[in-house]
C-alpha atoms as a PDB file:
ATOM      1  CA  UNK A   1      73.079 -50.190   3.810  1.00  0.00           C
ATOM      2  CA  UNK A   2      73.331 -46.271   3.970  1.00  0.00           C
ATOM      3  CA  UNK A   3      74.082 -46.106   0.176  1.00  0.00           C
ATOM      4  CA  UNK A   4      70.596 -48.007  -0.188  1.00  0.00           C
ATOM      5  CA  UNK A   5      68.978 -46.218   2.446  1.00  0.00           C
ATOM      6  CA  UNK A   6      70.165 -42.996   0.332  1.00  0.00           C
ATOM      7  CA  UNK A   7      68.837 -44.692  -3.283  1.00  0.00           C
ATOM      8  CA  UNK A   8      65.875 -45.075  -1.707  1.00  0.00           C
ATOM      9  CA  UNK A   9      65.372 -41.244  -0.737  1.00  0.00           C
ATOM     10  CA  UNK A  10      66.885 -39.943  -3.714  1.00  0.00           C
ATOM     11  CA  UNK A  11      63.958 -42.183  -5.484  1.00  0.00           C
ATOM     12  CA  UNK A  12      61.156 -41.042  -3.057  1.00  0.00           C
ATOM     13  CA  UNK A  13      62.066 -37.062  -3.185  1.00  0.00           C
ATOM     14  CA  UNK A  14      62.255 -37.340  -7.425  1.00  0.00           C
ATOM     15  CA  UNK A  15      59.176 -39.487  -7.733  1.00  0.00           C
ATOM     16  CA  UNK A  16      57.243 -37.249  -5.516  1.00  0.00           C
ATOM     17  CA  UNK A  17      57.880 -33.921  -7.221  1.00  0.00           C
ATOM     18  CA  UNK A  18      54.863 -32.528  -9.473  1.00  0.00           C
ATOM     19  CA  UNK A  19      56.218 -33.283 -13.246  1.00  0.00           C
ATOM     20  CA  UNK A  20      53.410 -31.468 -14.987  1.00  0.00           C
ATOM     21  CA  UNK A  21      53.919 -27.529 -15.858  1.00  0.00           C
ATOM     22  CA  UNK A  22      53.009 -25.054 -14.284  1.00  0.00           C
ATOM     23  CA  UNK A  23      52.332 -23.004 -17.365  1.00  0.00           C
ATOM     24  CA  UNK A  24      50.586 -25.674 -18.431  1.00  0.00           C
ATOM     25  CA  UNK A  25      48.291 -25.677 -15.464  1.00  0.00           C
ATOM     26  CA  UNK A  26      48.061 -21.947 -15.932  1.00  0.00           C
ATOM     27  CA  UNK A  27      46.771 -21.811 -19.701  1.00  0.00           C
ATOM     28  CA  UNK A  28      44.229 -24.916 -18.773  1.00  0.00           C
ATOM     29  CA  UNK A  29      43.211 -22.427 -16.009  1.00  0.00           C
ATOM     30  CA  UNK A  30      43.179 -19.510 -18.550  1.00  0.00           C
ATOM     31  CA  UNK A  31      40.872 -21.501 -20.520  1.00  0.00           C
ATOM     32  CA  UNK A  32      38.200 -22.506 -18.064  1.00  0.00           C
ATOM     33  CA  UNK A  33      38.290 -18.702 -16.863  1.00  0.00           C
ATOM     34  CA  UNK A  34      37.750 -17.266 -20.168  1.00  0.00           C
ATOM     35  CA  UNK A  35      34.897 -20.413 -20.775  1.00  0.00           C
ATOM     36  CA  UNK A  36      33.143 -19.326 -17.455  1.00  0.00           C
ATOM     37  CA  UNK A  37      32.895 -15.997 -18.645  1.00  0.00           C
ATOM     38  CA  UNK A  38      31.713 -16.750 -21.950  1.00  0.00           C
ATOM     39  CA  UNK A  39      28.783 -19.066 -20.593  1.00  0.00           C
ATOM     40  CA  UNK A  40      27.947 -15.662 -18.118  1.00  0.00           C
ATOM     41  CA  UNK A  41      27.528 -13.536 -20.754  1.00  0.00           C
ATOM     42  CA  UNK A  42      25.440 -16.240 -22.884  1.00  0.00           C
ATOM     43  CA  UNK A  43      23.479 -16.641 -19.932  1.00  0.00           C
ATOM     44  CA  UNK A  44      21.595 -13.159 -20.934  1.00  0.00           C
ATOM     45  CA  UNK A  45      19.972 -14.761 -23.556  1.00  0.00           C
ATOM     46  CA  UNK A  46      18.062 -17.093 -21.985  1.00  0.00           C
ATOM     47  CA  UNK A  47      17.962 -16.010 -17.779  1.00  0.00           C
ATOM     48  CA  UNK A  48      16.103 -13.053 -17.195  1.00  0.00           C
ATOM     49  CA  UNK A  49      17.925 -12.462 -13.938  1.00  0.00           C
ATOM     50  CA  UNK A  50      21.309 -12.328 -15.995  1.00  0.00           C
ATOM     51  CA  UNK A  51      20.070 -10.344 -18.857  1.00  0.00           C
ATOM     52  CA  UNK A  52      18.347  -7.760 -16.169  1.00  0.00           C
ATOM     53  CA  UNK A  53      21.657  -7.626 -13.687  1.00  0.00           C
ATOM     54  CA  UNK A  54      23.839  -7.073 -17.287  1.00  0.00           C
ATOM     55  CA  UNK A  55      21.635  -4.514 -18.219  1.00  0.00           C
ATOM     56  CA  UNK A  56      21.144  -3.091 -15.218  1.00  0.00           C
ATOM     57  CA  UNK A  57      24.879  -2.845 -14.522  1.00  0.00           C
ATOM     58  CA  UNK A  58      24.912  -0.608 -18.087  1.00  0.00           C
ATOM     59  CA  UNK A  59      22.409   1.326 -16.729  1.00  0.00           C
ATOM     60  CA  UNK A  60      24.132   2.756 -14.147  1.00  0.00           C
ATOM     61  CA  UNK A  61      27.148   3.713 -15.753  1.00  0.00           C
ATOM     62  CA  UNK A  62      29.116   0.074 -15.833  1.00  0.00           C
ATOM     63  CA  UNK A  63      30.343  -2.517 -18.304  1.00  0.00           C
ATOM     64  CA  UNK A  64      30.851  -5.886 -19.200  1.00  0.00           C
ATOM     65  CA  UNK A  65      33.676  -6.233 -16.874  1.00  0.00           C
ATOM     66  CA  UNK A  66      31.441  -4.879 -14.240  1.00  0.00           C
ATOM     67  CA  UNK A  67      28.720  -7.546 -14.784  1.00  0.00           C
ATOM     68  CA  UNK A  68      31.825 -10.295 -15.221  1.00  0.00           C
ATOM     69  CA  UNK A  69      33.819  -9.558 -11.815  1.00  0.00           C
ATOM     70  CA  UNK A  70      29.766  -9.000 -10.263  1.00  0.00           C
ATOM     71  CA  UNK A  71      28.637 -12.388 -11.699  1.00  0.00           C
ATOM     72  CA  UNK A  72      31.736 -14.499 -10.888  1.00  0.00           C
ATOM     73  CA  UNK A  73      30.832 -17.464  -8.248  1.00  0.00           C
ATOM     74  CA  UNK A  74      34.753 -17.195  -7.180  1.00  0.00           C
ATOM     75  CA  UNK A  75      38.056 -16.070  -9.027  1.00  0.00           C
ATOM     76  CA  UNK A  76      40.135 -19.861  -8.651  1.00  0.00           C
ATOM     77  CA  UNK A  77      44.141 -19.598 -10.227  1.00  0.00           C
ATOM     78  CA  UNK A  78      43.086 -16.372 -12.320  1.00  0.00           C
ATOM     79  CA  UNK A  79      42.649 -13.087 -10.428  1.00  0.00           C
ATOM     80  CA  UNK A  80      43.387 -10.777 -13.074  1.00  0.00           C
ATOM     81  CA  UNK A  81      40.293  -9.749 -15.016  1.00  0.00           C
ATOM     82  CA  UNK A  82      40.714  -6.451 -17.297  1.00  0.00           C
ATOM     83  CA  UNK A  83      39.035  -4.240 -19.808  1.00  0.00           C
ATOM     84  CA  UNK A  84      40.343  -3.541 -23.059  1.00  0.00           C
ATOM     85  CA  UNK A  85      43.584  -4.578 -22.424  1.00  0.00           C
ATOM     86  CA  UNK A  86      45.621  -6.973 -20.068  1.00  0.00           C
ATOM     87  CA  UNK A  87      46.861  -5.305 -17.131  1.00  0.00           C
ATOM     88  CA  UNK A  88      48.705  -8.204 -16.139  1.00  0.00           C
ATOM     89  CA  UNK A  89      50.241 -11.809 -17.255  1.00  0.00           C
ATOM     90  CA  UNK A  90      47.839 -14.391 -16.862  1.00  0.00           C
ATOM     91  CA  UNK A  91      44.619 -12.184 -17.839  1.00  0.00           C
ATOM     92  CA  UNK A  92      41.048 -12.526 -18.703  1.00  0.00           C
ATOM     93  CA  UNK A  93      40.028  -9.540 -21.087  1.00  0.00           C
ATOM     94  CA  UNK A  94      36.349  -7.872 -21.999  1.00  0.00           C
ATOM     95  CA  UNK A  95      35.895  -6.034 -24.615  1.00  0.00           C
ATOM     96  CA  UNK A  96      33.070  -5.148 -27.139  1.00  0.00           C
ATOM     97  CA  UNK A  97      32.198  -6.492 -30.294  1.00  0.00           C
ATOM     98  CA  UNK A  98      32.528  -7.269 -32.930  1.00  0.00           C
ATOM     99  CA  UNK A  99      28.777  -7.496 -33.495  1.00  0.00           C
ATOM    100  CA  UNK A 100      26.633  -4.968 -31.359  1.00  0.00           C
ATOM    101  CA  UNK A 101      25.471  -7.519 -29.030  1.00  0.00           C
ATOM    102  CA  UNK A 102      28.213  -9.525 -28.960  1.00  0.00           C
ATOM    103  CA  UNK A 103      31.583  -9.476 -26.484  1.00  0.00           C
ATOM    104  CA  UNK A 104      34.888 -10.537 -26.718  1.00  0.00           C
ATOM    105  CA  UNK A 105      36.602 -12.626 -24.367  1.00  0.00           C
ATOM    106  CA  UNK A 106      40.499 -12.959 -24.501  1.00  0.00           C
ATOM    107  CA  UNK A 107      43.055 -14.966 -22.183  1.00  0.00           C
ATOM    108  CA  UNK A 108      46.539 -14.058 -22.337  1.00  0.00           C
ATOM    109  CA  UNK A 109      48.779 -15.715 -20.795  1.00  0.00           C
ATOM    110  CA  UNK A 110      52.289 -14.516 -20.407  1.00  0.00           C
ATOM    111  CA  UNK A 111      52.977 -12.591 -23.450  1.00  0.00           C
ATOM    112  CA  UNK A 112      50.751  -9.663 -23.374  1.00  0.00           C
ATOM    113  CA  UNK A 113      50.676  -9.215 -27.050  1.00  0.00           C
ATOM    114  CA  UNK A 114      48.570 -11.761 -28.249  1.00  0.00           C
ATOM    115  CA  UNK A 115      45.859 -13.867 -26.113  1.00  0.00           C
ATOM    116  CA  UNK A 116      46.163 -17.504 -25.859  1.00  0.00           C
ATOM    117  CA  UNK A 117      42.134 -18.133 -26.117  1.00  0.00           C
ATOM    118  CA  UNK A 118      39.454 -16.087 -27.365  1.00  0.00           C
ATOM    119  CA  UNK A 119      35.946 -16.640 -26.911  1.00  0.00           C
ATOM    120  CA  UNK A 120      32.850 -14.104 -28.385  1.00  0.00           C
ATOM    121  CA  UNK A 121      29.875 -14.461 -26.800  1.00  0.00           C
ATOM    122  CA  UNK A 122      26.169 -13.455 -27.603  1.00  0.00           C
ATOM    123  CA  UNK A 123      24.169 -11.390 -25.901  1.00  0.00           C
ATOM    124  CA  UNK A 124      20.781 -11.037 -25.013  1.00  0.00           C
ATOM    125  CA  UNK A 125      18.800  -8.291 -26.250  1.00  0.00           C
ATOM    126  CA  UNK A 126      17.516  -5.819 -23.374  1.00  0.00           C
ATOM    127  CA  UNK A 127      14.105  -7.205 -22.271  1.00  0.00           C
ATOM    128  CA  UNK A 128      11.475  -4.704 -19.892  1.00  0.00           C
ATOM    129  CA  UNK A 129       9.991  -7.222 -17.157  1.00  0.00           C
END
Protein backbone atom coordinates (compact mmCIF):
# COMPACT_ATOMS: atom_id res chain seq x y z
CA UNK A 1 0.00 0.00 0.00
CA UNK A 2 2.74 2.66 0.92
CA UNK A 3 4.78 1.74 -2.23
CA UNK A 4 1.44 2.71 -4.18
CA UNK A 5 0.62 5.46 -2.06
CA UNK A 6 4.35 6.67 -2.99
CA UNK A 7 3.76 5.86 -7.08
CA UNK A 8 1.03 7.82 -6.80
CA UNK A 9 2.92 11.05 -5.43
CA UNK A 10 5.90 10.54 -7.36
CA UNK A 11 3.22 10.68 -10.45
CA UNK A 12 1.29 13.75 -9.07
CA UNK A 13 4.60 15.97 -8.16
CA UNK A 14 6.16 15.05 -12.01
CA UNK A 15 2.89 15.57 -13.80
CA UNK A 16 2.32 18.80 -12.10
CA UNK A 17 5.63 20.52 -12.84
CA UNK A 18 5.53 23.26 -15.76
CA UNK A 19 7.32 21.27 -18.84
CA UNK A 20 7.44 24.25 -21.15
CA UNK A 21 10.76 26.61 -21.07
CA UNK A 22 11.25 29.22 -19.53
CA UNK A 23 13.39 30.73 -22.24
CA UNK A 24 10.89 29.86 -24.32
CA UNK A 25 8.30 31.83 -22.46
CA UNK A 26 10.85 34.60 -22.32
CA UNK A 27 11.58 35.06 -26.22
CA UNK A 28 7.53 34.69 -26.85
CA UNK A 29 7.50 37.56 -24.27
CA UNK A 30 10.43 39.32 -26.09
CA UNK A 31 8.39 39.19 -29.09
CA UNK A 32 5.08 40.64 -28.01
CA UNK A 33 7.24 43.47 -26.21
CA UNK A 34 9.14 44.41 -29.18
CA UNK A 35 5.45 44.02 -31.33
CA UNK A 36 3.80 46.45 -28.76
CA UNK A 37 6.35 48.85 -29.36
CA UNK A 38 6.36 48.65 -32.94
CA UNK A 39 2.43 49.18 -33.19
CA UNK A 40 3.25 52.54 -30.65
CA UNK A 41 5.43 53.98 -32.84
CA UNK A 42 3.11 53.17 -36.02
CA UNK A 43 0.47 54.63 -34.12
CA UNK A 44 2.02 58.28 -35.12
CA UNK A 45 0.92 57.87 -38.40
CA UNK A 46 -2.46 57.72 -38.07
CA UNK A 47 -3.41 59.15 -34.08
CA UNK A 48 -2.81 62.62 -33.72
CA UNK A 49 -2.52 62.26 -29.97
CA UNK A 50 0.50 59.76 -30.58
CA UNK A 51 2.15 61.63 -33.30
CA UNK A 52 1.78 65.03 -31.03
CA UNK A 53 3.00 63.21 -27.52
CA UNK A 54 6.13 61.62 -29.90
CA UNK A 55 6.83 64.83 -31.12
CA UNK A 56 6.33 66.60 -28.31
CA UNK A 57 8.58 64.33 -26.26
CA UNK A 58 11.48 65.41 -29.11
CA UNK A 59 10.68 68.70 -28.45
CA UNK A 60 11.74 68.91 -25.21
CA UNK A 61 14.91 67.31 -25.40
CA UNK A 62 13.72 63.35 -25.38
CA UNK A 63 13.70 60.31 -27.63
CA UNK A 64 12.09 57.42 -28.85
CA UNK A 65 12.74 55.56 -25.75
CA UNK A 66 11.24 58.43 -23.93
CA UNK A 67 7.93 58.30 -25.90
CA UNK A 68 8.20 54.14 -25.63
CA UNK A 69 8.65 53.78 -21.66
CA UNK A 70 5.87 57.17 -21.64
CA UNK A 71 3.43 55.31 -23.96
CA UNK A 72 3.65 51.79 -22.44
CA UNK A 73 0.06 50.65 -20.89
CA UNK A 74 2.31 48.31 -18.42
CA UNK A 75 5.86 46.61 -18.69
CA UNK A 76 4.47 42.52 -18.24
CA UNK A 77 7.78 39.75 -18.15
CA UNK A 78 10.09 42.50 -19.89
CA UNK A 79 11.30 45.42 -17.75
CA UNK A 80 14.34 46.20 -19.49
CA UNK A 81 13.83 48.78 -22.22
CA UNK A 82 17.20 50.54 -23.57
CA UNK A 83 18.60 52.93 -26.10
CA UNK A 84 21.14 52.08 -28.46
CA UNK A 85 22.24 49.22 -26.87
CA UNK A 86 21.00 46.43 -24.38
CA UNK A 87 21.78 47.19 -20.95
CA UNK A 88 20.61 43.99 -19.87
CA UNK A 89 19.58 40.20 -20.95
CA UNK A 90 16.17 40.04 -21.93
CA UNK A 91 16.00 43.69 -23.63
CA UNK A 92 13.85 45.76 -25.79
CA UNK A 93 16.14 48.27 -27.83
CA UNK A 94 15.29 51.85 -29.73
CA UNK A 95 17.25 53.12 -31.96
CA UNK A 96 17.04 55.33 -35.15
CA UNK A 97 16.79 54.52 -38.59
CA UNK A 98 17.49 53.37 -41.01
CA UNK A 99 15.19 55.69 -42.95
CA UNK A 100 14.72 59.27 -41.35
CA UNK A 101 11.37 58.56 -40.10
CA UNK A 102 11.72 55.25 -39.37
CA UNK A 103 12.93 53.33 -35.86
CA UNK A 104 14.39 50.28 -35.04
CA UNK A 105 13.16 47.94 -32.62
CA UNK A 106 15.44 45.02 -31.37
CA UNK A 107 14.81 42.16 -28.66
CA UNK A 108 17.68 40.41 -27.35
CA UNK A 109 17.38 37.91 -25.41
CA UNK A 110 20.25 36.42 -23.55
CA UNK A 111 23.15 36.91 -25.74
CA UNK A 112 23.69 40.54 -25.98
CA UNK A 113 25.36 40.41 -29.28
CA UNK A 114 22.78 39.85 -31.60
CA UNK A 115 18.83 40.49 -31.02
CA UNK A 116 16.47 37.71 -31.31
CA UNK A 117 13.60 39.97 -33.14
CA UNK A 118 13.77 43.09 -34.91
CA UNK A 119 11.01 45.15 -35.89
CA UNK A 120 11.34 48.88 -37.94
CA UNK A 121 8.61 50.88 -37.65
CA UNK A 122 7.26 54.02 -39.57
CA UNK A 123 6.74 57.10 -38.40
CA UNK A 124 4.50 59.79 -38.78
CA UNK A 125 5.58 62.94 -40.16
CA UNK A 126 5.33 65.99 -37.57
CA UNK A 127 1.82 67.48 -38.07
CA UNK A 128 0.94 71.40 -36.43
CA UNK A 129 -2.75 70.98 -34.92
Amino acid sequence: MLRWMLIALTALAVGGCDSADPVDGKTEALKAAVAQAHRLFERTQTDAMANVSFYGVHQTGGSGIHYLLASLPERGAIECYAEGKPSAPWCVVVRGGPGKLEITIDGYGAQLDRPLVTQVARLGEYRRF
